[in-house]
Protein backbone atom coordinates (compact mmCIF):
# COMPACT_ATOMS: atom_id res chain seq x y z
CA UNK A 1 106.46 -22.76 -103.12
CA UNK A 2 109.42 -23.14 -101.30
CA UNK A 3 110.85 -20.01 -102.57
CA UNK A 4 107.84 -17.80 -101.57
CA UNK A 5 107.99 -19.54 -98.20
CA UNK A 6 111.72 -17.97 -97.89
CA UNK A 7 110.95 -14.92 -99.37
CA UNK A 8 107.76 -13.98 -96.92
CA UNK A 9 110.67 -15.60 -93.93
CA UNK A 10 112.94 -12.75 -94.92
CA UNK A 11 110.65 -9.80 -95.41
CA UNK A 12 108.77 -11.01 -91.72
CA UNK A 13 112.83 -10.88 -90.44
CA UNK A 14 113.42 -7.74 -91.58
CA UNK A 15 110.42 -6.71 -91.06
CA UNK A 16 110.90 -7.29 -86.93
CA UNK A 17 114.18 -6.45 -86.95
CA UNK A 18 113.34 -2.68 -88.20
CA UNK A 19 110.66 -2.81 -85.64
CA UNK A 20 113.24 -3.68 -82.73
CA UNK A 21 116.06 -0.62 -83.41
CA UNK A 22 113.41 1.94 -83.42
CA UNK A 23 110.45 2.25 -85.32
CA UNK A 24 108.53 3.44 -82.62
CA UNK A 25 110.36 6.85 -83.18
CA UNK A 26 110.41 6.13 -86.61
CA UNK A 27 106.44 8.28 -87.36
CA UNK A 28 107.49 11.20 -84.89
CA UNK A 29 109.23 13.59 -87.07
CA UNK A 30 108.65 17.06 -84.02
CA UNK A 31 110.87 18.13 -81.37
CA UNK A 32 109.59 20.51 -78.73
CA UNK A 33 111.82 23.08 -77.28
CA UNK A 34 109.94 24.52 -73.77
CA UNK A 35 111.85 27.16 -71.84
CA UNK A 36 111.93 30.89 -70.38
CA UNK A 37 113.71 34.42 -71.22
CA UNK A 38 114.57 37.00 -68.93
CA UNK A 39 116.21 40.11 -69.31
CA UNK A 40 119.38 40.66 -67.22
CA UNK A 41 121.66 43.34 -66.04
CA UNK A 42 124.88 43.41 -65.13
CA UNK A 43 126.31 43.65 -61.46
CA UNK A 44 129.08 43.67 -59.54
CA UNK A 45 129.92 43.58 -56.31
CA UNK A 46 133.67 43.17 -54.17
CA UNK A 47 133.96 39.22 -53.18
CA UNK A 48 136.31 40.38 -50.43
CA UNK A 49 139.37 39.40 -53.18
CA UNK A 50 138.52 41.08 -56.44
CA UNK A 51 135.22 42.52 -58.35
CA UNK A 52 132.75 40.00 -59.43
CA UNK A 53 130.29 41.01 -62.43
CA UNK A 54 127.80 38.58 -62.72
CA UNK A 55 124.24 38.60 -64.75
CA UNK A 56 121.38 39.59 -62.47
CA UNK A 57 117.60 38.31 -63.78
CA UNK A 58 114.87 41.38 -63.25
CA UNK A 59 111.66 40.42 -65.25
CA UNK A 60 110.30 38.27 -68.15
CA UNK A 61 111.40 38.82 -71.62
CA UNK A 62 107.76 38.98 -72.60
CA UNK A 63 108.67 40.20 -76.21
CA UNK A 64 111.51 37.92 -76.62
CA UNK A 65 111.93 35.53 -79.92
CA UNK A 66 113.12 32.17 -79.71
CA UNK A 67 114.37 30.17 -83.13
CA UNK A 68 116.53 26.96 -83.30
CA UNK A 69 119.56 27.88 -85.71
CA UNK A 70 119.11 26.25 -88.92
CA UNK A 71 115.03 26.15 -88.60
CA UNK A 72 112.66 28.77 -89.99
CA UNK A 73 110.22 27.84 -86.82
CA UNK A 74 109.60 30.68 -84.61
CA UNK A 75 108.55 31.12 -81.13
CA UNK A 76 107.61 34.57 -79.44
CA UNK A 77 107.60 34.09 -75.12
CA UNK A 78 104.37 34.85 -73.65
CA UNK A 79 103.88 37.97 -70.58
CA UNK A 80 105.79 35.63 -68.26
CA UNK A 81 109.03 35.10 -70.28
CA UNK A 82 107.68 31.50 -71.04
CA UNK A 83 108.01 29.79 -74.75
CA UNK A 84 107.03 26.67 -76.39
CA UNK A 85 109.07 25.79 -80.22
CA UNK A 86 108.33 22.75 -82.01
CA UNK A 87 110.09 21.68 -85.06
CA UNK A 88 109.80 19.62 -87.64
CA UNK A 89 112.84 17.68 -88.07
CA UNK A 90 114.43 14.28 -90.29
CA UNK A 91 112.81 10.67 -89.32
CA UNK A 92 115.52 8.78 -88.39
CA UNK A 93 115.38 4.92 -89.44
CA UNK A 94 117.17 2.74 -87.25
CA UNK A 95 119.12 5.38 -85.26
CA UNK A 96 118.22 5.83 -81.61
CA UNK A 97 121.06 8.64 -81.61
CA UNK A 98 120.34 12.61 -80.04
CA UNK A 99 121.50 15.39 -82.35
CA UNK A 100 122.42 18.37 -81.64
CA UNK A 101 120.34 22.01 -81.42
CA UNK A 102 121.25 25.05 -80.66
CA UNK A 103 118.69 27.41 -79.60
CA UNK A 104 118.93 31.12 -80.07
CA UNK A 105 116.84 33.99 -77.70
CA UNK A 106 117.10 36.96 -79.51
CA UNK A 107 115.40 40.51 -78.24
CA UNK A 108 112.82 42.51 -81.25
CA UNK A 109 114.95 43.57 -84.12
CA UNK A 110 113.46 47.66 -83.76
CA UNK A 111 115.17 50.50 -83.39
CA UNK A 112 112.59 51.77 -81.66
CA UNK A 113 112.69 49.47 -78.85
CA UNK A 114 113.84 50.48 -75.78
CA UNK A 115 114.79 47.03 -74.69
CA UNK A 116 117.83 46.17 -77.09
CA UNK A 117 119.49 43.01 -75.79
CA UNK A 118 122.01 40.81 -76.18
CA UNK A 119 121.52 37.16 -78.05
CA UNK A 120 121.73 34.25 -76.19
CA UNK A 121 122.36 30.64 -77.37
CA UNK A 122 122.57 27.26 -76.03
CA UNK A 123 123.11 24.20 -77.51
CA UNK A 124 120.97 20.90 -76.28
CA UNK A 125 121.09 17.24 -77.50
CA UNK A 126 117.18 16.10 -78.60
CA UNK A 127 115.97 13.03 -81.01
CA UNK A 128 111.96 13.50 -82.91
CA UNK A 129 109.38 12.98 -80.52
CA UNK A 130 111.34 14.42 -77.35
CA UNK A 131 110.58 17.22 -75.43
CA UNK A 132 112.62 19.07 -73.94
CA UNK A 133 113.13 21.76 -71.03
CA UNK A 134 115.58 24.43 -71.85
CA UNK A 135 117.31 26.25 -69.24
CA UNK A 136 116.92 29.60 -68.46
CA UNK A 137 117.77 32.55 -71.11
CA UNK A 138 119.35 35.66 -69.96
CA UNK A 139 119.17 38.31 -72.62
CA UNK A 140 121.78 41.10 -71.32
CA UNK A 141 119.69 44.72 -71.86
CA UNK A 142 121.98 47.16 -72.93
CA UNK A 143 122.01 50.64 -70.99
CA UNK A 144 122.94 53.81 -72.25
CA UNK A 145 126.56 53.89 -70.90
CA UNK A 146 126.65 50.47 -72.67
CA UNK A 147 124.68 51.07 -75.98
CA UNK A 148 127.49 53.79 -77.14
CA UNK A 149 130.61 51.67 -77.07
């Protein structure tokens, strides 16, 4: 008897203790990327000491893909640039740590597209069950000066 008594003592122990470092996070195995994608341009202008070139938004990347490197998941950004990627990811027992994603905005793959862009990535921390807001993606559209070098 007594060594049932210790036995159901332990497993109720470890049983708490498991509960305590993170088990609420344990079940949520989905991370939710939510961001935008423009297309940009390139522009300079004199700064009164030298030329600046900068990236300059002008609309929505409605046709845009977004992917997190590594993931097969997907996401296409609706008519106003906007996106929403969930993944599935690893539960993590007893780690309250954030890994780290990087996220990838990527113009259609066609060669018949006019709009050929530029990638862009960024890299964010995230653990399951977060979401998270990305910041803005500038895809740089090639123009036909640009497209022959």
């Amino acid at each position: 008897m007594k060594r049932e008594i210790s036995f159901l003592f332990m497993v109720l122990f470890s049983f708490s203790i498991f509960f305590i470092l993170g088990c609420g996070r344990t079940f949520e195995s989905k991370i939710t990327f939510k961001g935008k994608v423009y297309y940009a341009y390139t522009k300079s202008f004199f700064n009164g000491v030298s030329t600046v070139t900068v990236l300059e938004p002008t609309n929505p990347a409605s046709d845009a893909i977004v992917n997190v490197v590594g993931y097969d998941d997907v996401a296409h950004a609706d008519s106003s640039g906007s996106y929403t990627l969930t993944i599935k990811t690893y539960r993590q027992f007893l780690s309250n740590n954030k890994d780290l994603y990087t996220i990838q905005a990527m113009s259609p793959r066609s060669f018949s597209s006019e709009k050929i862009a530029s990638d862009e990535y960024t890299t964010v921390y995230a653990r399951p069950g977060d979401t998270i807001e990305v910041r803005p993606l500038l895809l740089y559209q090639y123009t036909e000066e640009t497209k022959n070098f």
